[in-house]
C-alpha atoms as a PDB file:
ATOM      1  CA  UNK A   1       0.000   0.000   0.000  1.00  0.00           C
ATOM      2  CA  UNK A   2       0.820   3.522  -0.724  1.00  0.00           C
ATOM      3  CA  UNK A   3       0.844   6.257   1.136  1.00  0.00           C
ATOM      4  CA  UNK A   4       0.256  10.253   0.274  1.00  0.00           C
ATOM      5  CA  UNK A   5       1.175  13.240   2.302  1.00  0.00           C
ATOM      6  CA  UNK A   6       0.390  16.541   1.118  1.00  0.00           C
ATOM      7  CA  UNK A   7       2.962  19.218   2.031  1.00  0.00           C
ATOM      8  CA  UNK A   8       2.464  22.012  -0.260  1.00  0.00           C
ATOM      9  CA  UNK A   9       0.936  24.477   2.196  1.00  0.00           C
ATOM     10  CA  UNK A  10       3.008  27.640   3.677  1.00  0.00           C
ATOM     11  CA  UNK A  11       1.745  27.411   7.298  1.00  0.00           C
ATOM     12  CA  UNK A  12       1.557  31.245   7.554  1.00  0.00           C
ATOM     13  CA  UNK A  13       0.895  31.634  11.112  1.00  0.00           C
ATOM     14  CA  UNK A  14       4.285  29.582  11.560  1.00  0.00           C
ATOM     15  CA  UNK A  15       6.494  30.951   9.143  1.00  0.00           C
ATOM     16  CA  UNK A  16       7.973  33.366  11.886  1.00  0.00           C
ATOM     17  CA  UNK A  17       9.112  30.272  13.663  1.00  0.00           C
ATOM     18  CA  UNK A  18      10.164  27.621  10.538  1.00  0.00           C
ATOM     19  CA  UNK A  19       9.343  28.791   6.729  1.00  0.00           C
ATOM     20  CA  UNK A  20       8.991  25.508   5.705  1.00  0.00           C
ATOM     21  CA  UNK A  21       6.025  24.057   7.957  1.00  0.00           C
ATOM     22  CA  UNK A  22       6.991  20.800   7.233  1.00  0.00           C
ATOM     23  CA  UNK A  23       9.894  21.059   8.484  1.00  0.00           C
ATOM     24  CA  UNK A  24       9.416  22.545  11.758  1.00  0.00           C
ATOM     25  CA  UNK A  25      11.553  21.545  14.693  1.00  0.00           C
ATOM     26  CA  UNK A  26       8.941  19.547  16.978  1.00  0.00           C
ATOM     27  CA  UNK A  27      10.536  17.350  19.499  1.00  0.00           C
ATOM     28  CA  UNK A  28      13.874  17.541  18.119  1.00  0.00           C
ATOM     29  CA  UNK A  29      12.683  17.045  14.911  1.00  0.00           C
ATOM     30  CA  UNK A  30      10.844  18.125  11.620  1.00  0.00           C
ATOM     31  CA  UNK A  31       7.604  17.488  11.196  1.00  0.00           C
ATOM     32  CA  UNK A  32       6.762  15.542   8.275  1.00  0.00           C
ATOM     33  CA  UNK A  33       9.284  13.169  10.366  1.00  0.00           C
ATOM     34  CA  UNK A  34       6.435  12.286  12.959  1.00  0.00           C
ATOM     35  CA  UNK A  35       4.367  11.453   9.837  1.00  0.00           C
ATOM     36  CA  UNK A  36       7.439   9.442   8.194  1.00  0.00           C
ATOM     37  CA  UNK A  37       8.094   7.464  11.459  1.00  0.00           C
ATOM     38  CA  UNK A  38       3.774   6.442  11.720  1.00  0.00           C
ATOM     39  CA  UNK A  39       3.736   4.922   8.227  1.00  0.00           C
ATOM     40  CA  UNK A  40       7.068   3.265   8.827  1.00  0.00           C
ATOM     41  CA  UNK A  41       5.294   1.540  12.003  1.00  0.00           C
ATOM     42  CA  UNK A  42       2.693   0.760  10.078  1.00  0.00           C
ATOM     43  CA  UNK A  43       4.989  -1.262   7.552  1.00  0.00           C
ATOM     44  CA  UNK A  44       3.961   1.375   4.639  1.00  0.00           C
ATOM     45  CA  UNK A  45       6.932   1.448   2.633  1.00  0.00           C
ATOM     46  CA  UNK A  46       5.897   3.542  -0.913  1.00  0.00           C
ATOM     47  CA  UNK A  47       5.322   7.212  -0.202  1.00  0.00           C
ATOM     48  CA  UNK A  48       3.672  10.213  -2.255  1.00  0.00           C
ATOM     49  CA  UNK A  49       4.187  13.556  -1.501  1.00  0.00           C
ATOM     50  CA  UNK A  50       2.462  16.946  -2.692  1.00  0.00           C
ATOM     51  CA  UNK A  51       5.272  19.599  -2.623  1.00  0.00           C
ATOM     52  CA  UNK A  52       4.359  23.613  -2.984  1.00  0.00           C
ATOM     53  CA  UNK A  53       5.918  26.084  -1.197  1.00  0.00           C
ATOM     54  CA  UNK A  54       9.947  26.281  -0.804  1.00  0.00           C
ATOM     55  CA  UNK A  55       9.769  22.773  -2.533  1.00  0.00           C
ATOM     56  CA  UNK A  56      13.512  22.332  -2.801  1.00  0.00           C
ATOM     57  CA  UNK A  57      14.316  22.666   0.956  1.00  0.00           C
ATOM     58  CA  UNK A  58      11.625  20.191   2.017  1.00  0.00           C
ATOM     59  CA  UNK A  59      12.379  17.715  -0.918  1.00  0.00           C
ATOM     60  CA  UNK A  60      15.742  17.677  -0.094  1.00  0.00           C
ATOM     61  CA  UNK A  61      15.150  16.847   3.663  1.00  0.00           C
ATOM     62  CA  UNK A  62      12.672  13.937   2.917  1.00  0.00           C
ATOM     63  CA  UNK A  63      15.328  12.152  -0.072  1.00  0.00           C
ATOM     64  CA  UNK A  64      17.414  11.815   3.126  1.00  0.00           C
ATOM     65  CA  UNK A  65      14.680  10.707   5.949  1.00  0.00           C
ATOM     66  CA  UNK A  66      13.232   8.366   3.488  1.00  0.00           C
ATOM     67  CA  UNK A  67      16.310   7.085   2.839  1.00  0.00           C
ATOM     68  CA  UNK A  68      17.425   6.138   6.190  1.00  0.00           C
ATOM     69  CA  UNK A  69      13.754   4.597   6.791  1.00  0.00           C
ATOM     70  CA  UNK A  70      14.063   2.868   3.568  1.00  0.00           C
ATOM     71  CA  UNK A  71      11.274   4.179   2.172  1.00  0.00           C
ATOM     72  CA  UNK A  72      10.152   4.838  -1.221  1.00  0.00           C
ATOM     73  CA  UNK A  73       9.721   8.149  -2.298  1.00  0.00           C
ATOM     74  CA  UNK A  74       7.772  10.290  -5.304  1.00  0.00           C
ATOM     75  CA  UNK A  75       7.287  13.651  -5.612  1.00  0.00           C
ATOM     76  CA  UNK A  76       4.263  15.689  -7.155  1.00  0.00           C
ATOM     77  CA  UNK A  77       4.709  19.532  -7.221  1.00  0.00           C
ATOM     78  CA  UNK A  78       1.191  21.662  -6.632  1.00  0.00           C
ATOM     79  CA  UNK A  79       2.354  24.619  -8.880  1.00  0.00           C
ATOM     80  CA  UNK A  80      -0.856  26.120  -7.462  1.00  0.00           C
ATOM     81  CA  UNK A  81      -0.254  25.603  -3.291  1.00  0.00           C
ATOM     82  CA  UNK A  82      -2.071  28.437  -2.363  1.00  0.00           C
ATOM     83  CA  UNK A  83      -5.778  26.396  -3.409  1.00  0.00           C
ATOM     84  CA  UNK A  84      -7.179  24.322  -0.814  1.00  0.00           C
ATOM     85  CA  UNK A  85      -5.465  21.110  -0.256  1.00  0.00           C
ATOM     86  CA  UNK A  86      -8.141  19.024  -1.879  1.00  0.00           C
ATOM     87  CA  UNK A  87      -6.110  19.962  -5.490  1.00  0.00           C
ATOM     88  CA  UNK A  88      -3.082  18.887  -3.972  1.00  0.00           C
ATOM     89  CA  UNK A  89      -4.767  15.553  -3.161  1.00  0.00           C
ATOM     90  CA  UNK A  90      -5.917  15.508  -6.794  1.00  0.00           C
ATOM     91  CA  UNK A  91      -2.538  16.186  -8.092  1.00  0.00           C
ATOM     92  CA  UNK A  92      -1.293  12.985  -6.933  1.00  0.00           C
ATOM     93  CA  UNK A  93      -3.931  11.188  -9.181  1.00  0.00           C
ATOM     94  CA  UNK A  94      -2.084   9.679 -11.613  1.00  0.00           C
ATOM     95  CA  UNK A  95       0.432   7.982  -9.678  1.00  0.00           C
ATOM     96  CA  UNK A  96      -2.509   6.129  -7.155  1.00  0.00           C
ATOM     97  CA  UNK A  97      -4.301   3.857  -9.021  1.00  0.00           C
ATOM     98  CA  UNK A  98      -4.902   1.062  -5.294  1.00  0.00           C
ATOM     99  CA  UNK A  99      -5.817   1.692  -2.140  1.00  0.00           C
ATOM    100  CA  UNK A 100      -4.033   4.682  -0.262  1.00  0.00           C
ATOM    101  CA  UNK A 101      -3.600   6.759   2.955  1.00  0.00           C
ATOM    102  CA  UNK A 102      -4.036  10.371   2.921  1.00  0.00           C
ATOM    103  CA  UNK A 103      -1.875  11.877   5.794  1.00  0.00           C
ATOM    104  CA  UNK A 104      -1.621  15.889   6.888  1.00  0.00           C
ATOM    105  CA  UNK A 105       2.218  16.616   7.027  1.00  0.00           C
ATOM    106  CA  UNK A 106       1.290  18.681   9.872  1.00  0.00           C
ATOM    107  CA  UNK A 107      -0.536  16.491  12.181  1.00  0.00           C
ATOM    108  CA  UNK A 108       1.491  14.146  14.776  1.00  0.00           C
ATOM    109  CA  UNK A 109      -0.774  10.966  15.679  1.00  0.00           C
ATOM    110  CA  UNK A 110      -0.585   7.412  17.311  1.00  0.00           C
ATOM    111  CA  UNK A 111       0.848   5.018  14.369  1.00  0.00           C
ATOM    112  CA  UNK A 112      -1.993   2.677  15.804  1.00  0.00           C
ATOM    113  CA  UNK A 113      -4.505   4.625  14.218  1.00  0.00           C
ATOM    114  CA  UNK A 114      -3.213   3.584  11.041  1.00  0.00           C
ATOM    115  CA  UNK A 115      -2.965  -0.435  12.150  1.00  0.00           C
ATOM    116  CA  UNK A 116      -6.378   0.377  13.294  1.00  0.00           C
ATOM    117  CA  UNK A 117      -7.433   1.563   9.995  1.00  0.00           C
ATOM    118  CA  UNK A 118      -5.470  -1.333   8.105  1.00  0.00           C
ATOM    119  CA  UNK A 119      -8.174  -3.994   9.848  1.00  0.00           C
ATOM    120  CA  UNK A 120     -11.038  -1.818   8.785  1.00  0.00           C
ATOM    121  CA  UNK A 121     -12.638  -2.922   5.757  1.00  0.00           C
ATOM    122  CA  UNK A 122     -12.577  -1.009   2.856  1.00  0.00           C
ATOM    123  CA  UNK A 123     -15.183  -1.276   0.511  1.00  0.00           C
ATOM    124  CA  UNK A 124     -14.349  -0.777  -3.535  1.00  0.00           C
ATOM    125  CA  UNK A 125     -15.961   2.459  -3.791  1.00  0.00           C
ATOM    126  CA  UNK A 126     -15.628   3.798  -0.405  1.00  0.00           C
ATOM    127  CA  UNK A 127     -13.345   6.131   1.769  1.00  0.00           C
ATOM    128  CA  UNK A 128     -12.517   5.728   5.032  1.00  0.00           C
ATOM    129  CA  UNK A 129     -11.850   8.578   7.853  1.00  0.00           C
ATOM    130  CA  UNK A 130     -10.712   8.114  11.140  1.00  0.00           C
ATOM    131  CA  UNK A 131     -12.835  10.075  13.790  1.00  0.00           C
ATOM    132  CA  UNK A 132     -12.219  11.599  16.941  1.00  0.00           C
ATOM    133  CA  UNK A 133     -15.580  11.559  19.447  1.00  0.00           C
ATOM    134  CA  UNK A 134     -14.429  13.509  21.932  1.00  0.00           C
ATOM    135  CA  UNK A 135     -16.018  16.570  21.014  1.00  0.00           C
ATOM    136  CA  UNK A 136     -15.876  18.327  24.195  1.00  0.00           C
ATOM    137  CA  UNK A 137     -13.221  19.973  25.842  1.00  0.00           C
ATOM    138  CA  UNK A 138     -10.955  18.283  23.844  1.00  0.00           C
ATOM    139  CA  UNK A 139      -6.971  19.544  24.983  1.00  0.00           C
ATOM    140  CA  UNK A 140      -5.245  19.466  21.499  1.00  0.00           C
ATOM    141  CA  UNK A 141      -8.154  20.719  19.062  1.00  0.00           C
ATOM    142  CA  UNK A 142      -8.655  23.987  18.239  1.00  0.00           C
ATOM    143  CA  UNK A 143     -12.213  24.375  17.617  1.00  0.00           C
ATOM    144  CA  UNK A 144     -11.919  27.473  15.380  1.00  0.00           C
ATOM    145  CA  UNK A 145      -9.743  25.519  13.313  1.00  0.00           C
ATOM    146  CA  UNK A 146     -11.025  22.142  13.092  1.00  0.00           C
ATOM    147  CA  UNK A 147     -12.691  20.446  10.600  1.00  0.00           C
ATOM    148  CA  UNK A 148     -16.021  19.196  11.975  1.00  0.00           C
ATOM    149  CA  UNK A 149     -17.578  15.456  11.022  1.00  0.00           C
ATOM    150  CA  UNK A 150     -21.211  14.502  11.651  1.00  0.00           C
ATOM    151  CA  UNK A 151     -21.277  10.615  11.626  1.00  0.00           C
ATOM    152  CA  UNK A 152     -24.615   8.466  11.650  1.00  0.00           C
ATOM    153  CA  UNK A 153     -24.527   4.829  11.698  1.00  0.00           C
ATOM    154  CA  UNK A 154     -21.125   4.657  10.816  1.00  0.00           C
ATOM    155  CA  UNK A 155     -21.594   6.902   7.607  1.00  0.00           C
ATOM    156  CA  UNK A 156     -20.020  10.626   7.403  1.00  0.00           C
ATOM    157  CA  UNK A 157     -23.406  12.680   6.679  1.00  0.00           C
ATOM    158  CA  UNK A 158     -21.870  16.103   6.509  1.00  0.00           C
ATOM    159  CA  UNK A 159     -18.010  17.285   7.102  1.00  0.00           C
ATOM    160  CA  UNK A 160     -16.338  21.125   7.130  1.00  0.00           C
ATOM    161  CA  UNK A 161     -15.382  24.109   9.398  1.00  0.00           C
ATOM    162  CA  UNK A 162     -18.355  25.842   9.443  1.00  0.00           C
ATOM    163  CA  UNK A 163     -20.803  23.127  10.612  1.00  0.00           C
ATOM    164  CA  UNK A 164     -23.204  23.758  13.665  1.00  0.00           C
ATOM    165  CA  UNK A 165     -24.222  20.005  13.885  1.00  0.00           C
ATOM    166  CA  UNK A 166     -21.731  17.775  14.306  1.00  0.00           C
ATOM    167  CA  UNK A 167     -20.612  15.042  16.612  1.00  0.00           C
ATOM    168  CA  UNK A 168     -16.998  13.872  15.686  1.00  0.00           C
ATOM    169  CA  UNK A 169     -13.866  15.611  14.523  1.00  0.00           C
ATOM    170  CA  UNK A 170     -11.638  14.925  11.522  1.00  0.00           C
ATOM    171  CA  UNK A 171      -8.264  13.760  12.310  1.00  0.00           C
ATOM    172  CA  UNK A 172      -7.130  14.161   8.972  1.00  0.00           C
ATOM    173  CA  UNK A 173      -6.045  10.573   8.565  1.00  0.00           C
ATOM    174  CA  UNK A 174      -7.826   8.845   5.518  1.00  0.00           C
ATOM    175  CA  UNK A 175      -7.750   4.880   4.134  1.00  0.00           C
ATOM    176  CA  UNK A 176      -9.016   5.908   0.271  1.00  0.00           C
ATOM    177  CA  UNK A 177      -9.884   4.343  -2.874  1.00  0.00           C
ATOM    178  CA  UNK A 178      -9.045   5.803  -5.994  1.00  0.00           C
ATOM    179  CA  UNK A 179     -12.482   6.605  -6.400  1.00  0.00           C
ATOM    180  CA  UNK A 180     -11.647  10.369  -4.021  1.00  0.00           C
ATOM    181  CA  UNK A 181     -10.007  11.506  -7.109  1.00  0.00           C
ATOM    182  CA  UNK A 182     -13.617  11.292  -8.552  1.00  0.00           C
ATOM    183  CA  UNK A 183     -14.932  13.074  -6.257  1.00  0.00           C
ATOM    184  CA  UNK A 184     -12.501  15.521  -6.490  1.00  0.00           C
ATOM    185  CA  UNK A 185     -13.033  16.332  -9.654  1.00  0.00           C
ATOM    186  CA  UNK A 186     -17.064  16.903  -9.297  1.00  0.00           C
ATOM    187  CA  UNK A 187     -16.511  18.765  -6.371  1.00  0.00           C
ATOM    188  CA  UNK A 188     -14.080  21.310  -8.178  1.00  0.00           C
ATOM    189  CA  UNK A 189     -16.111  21.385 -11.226  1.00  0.00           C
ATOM    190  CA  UNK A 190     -19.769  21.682 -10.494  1.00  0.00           C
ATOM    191  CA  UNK A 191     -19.135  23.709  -7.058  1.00  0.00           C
ATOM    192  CA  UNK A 192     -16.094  25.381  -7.142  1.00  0.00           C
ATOM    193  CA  UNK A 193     -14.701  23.987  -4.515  1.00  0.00           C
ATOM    194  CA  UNK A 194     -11.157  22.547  -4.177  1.00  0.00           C
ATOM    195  CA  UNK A 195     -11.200  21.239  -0.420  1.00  0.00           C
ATOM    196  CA  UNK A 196     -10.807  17.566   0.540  1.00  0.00           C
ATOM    197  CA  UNK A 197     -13.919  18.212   2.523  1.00  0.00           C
ATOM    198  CA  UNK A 198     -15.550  19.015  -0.542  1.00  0.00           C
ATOM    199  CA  UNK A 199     -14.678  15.903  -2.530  1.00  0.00           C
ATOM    200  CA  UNK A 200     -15.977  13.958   0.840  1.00  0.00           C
ATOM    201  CA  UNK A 201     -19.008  15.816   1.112  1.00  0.00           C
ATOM    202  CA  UNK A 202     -19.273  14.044  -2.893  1.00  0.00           C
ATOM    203  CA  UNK A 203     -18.807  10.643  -1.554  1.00  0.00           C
ATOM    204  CA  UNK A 204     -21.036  11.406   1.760  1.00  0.00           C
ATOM    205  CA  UNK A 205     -23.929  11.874  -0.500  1.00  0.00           C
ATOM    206  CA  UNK A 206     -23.580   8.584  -2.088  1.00  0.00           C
ATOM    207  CA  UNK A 207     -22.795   6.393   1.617  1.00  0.00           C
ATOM    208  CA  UNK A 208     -19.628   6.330  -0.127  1.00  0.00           C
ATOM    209  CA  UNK A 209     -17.508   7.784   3.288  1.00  0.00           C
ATOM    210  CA  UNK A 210     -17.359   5.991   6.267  1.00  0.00           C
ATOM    211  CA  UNK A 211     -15.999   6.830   9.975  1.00  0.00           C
ATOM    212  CA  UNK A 212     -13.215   4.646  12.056  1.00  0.00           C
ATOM    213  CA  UNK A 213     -13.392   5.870  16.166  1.00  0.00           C
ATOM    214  CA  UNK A 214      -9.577   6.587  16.947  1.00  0.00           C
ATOM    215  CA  UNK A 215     -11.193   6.219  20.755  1.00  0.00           C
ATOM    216  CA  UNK A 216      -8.357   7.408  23.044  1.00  0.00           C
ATOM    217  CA  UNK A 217      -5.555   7.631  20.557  1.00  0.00           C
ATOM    218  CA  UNK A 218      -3.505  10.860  20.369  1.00  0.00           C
ATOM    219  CA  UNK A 219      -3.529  13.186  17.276  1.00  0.00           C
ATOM    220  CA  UNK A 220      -2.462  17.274  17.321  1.00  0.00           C
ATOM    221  CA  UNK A 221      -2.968  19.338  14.155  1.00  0.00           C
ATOM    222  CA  UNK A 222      -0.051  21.758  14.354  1.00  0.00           C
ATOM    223  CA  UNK A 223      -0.950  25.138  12.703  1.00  0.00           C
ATOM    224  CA  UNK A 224       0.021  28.048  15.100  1.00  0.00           C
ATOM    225  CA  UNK A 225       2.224  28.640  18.185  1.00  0.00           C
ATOM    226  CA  UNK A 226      -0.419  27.120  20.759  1.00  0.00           C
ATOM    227  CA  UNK A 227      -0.972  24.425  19.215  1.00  0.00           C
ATOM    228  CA  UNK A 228       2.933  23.971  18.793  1.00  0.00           C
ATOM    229  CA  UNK A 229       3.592  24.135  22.192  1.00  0.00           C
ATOM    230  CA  UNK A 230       0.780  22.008  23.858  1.00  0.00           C
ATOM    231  CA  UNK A 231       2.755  19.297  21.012  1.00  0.00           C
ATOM    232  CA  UNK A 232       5.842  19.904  22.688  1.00  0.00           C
ATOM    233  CA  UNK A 233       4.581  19.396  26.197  1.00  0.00           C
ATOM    234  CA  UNK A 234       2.857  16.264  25.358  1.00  0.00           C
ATOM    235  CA  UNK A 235       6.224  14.853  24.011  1.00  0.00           C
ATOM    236  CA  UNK A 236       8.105  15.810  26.742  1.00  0.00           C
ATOM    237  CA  UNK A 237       6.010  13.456  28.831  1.00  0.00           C
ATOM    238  CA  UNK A 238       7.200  10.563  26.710  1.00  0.00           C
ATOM    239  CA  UNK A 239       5.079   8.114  24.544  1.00  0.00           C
ATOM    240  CA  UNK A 240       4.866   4.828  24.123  1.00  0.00           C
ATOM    241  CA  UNK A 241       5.379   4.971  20.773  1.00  0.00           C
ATOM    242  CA  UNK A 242       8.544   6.947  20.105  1.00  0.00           C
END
């Protein structure tokens, strides 16, 4: 299995600290790294990545960490970064043509939420998102920032920002088949809208996108200075998964 990370983003509201946001010093290390070390628990060897911004900086960092993980490596360059990330997602079409995960390069997780994912089933013409239910009070989400899930029976109903009703929040860890790209493409079309959430609004309309409960597991989207440090202080209290 493949997996895809898209990485083409600028991270504005961390570019005083790192101007590549991938490779932001977390723990010692960039990153993308976190994201690297989860799929090489998870025994996912053949990696995808959607470059943008300062490309050649981040590239050149990830030839290396592959590398030394032993990990196979393509590049796709997003000429157009500054769309939402669902065209970055689409970008990668060509080269996925099996099941893949999509992975943040921004977000630091449990690798079990992967292995969790891997015993999931996933049906021809489906997508699969892993959830988190713990909606309130939740220490590493920001709510103004997170994207929102409403989940019945198993089935993602509605997904985005803005949404009111909701009852689950998107880790940003996906299990896809090809069939996103699909979606994708309708989305963008007929609605002008280039978000991943847009393309799985495509596939919630046709019971095509499914919900996984990460229950306890730990996941931190990284995207400003607060959310930076409450990563740092949760590393410093050391994991069993390091």
């Amino acid at each position: 299995m493949k997996a895809l990370i898209i990485a083409a983003g600028q991270g504005q509201r961390l570019s005083a600290i790192c101007p590549s946001k991938p490779l932001l010093p977390v723990g010692r290390r960039p990153l993308i790294d976190w994201v690297i070390q989860g799929l090489q628990t998870a025994g996912i060897r053949e990696v995808v990545v959607v470059t943008g911004y300062n490309r050649e900086k981040l590239e050149d960092h990830l030839r290396v960490a592959c590398s030394l993980e032993k990990m196979n490596l393509t590049f796709v360059h997003n000429d157009e970064w500054q769309r939402e990330n669902g065209l970055s997602v689409y970008k990668a079409r060509p080269l996925l043509n099996d099941p893949f995960f999509l992975l943040m390069s921004d977000h630091i997780f449990d690798p079990a939420i992967l292995e969790l994912m891997l015993k999931t089933e996933l049906k021809e013409d489906g997508v699969i998102l892993a959830v988190d239910y713990r909606t309130q009070n939740h220490l590493y989400v920001d709510l103004d920032d997170v994207t929102r899930v409403l989940v019945e029976e198993g089935k993602i109903k509605d997904i985005g920002k803005g949404l009111k009703l909701y009852n689950a929040f998107d880790t940003g860890i996906f299990l896809c088949q090809p069939v996103l790209f699909e979606a994708l493409e309708q989305s963008q079309r007929q609605a002008g809208d280039y978000s991943l959430s847009g393309g799985i609004r495509v596939l919630a309309a046709r019971s095509q996108a499914r919900a996984v409960d990460i229950g306890q597991r730990f996941w931190i989207d990284i995207d400003d200075p607060k959310a930076l440090e409450k990563a740092e202080n949760f590393l410093a209290t050391g994991i069993s998964w390091l």
